[in-house]
C-alpha atoms as a PDB file:
ATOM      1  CA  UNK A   1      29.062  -8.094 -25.677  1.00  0.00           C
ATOM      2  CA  UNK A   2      26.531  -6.197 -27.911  1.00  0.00           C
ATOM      3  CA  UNK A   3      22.879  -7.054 -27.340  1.00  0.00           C
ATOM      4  CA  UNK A   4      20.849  -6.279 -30.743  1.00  0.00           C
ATOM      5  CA  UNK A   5      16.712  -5.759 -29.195  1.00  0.00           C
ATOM      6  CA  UNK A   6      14.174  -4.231 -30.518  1.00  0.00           C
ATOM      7  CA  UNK A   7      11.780  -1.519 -29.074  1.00  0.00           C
ATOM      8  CA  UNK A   8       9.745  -4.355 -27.223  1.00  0.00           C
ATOM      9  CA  UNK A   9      12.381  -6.313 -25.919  1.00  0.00           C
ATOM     10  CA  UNK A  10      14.352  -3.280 -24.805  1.00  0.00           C
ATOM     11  CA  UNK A  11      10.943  -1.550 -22.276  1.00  0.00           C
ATOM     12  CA  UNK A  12      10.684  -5.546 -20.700  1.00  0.00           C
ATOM     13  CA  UNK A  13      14.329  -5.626 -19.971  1.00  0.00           C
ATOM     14  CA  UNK A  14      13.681  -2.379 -18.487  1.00  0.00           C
ATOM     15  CA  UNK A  15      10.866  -2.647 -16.553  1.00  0.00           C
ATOM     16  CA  UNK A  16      11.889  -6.234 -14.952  1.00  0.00           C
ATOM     17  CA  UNK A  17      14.734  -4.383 -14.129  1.00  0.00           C
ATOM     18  CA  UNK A  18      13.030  -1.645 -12.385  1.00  0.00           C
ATOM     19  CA  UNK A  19      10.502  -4.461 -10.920  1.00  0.00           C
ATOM     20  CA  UNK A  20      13.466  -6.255  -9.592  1.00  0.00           C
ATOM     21  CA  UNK A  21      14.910  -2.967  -8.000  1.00  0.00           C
ATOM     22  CA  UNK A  22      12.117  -1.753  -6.590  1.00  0.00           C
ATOM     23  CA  UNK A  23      10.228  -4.737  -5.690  1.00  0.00           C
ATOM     24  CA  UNK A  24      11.631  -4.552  -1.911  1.00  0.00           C
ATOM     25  CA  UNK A  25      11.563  -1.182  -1.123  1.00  0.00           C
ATOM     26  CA  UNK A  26       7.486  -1.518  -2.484  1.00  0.00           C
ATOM     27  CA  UNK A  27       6.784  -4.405   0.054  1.00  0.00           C
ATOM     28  CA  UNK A  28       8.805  -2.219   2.966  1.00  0.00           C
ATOM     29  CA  UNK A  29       6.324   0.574   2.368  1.00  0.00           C
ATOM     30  CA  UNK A  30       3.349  -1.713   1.764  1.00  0.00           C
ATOM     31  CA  UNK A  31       4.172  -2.914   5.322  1.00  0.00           C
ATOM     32  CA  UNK A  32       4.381  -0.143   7.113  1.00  0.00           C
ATOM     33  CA  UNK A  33       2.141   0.051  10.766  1.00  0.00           C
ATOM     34  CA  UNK A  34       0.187   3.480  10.901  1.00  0.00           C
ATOM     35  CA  UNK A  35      -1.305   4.581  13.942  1.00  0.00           C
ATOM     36  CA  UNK A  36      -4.761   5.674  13.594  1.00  0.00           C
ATOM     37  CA  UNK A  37      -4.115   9.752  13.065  1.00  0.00           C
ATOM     38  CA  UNK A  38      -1.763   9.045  10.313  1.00  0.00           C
ATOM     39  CA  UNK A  39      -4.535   6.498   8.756  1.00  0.00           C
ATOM     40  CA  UNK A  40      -6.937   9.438   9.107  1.00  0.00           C
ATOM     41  CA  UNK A  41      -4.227  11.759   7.459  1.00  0.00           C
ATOM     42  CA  UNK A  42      -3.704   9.350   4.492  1.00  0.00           C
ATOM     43  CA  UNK A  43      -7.276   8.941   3.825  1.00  0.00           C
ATOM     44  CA  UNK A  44      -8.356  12.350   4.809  1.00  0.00           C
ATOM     45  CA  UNK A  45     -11.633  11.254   6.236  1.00  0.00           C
ATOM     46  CA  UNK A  46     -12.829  12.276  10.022  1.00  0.00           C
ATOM     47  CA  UNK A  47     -12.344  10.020  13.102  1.00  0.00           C
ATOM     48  CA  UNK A  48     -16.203   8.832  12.810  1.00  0.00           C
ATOM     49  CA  UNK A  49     -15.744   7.540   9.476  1.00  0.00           C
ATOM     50  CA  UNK A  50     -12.496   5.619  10.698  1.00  0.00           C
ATOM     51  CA  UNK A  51     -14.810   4.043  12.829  1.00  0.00           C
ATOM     52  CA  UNK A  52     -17.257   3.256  10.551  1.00  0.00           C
ATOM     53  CA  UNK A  53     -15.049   1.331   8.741  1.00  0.00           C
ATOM     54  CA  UNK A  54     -13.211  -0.325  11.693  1.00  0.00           C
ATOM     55  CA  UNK A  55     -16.479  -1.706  12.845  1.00  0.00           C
ATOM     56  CA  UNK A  56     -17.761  -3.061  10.061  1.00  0.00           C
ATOM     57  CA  UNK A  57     -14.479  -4.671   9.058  1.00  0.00           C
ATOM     58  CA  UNK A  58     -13.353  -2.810   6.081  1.00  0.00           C
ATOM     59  CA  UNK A  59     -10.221  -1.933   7.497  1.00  0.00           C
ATOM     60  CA  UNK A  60      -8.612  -4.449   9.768  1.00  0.00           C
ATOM     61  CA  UNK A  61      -7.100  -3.358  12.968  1.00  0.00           C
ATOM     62  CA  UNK A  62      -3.970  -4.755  15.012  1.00  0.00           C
ATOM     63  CA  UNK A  63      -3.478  -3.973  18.444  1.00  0.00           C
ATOM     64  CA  UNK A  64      -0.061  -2.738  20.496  1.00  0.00           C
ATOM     65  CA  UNK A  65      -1.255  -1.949  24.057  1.00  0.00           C
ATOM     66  CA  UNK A  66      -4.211   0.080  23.848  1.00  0.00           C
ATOM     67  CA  UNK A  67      -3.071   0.964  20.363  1.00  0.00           C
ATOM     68  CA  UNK A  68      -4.840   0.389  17.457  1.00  0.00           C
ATOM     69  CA  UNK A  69      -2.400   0.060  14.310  1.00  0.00           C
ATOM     70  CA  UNK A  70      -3.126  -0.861  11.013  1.00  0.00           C
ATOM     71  CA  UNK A  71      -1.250  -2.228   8.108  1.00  0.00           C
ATOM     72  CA  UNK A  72      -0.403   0.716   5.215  1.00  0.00           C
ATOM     73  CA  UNK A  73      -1.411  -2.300   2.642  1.00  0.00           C
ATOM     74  CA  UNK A  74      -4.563  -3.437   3.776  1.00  0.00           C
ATOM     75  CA  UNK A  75      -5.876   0.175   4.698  1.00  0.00           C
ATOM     76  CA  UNK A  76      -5.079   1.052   0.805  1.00  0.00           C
ATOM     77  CA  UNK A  77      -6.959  -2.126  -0.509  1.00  0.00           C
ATOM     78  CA  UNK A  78      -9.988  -1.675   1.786  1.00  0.00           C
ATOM     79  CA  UNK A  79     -10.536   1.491  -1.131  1.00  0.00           C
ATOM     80  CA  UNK A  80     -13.527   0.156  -3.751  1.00  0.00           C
ATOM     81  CA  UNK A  81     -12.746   1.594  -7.578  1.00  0.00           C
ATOM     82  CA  UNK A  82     -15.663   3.538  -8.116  1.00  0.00           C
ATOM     83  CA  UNK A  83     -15.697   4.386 -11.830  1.00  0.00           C
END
């Protein structure tokens, strides 16, 4: 069976096809626990300013032990758009 699409119809098959493929392996990363050094790596910022934003609630924090973790997700939303 030949499928006749245009242009348009052709990139939405495609990309709901790459949505569909993807989609699982994008919520596995999303999430991902960190510990706090590889937060610090990710966001490049010093331990202080980690701290900042662990106190005042920007980032949420989970605890294992006397761990802190944090959720890969939330630690990339807590970012503000600044343009």
């Amino acid at each position: 069976m030949v499928l006749q699409l245009n242009q348009v119809e052709l990139a939405e098959l495609i990309n709901s096809s790459i949505k569909t493929h993807l989609e699982p392996f994008l919520k596995t990363a999303n999430d991902t626990l960190l510990s706090k050094k590889e937060v610090l790596e990710l966001l490049g910022i010093t331990t202080n300013t980690l701290d900042k934003h662990i106190k005042s609630g920007a980032i949420p924090t989970y605890g294992l032990g006397s761990r802190l973790m944090f959720k890969r997700a939330e630690v990339m939303d807590s970012l503000i758009r600044i343009n």
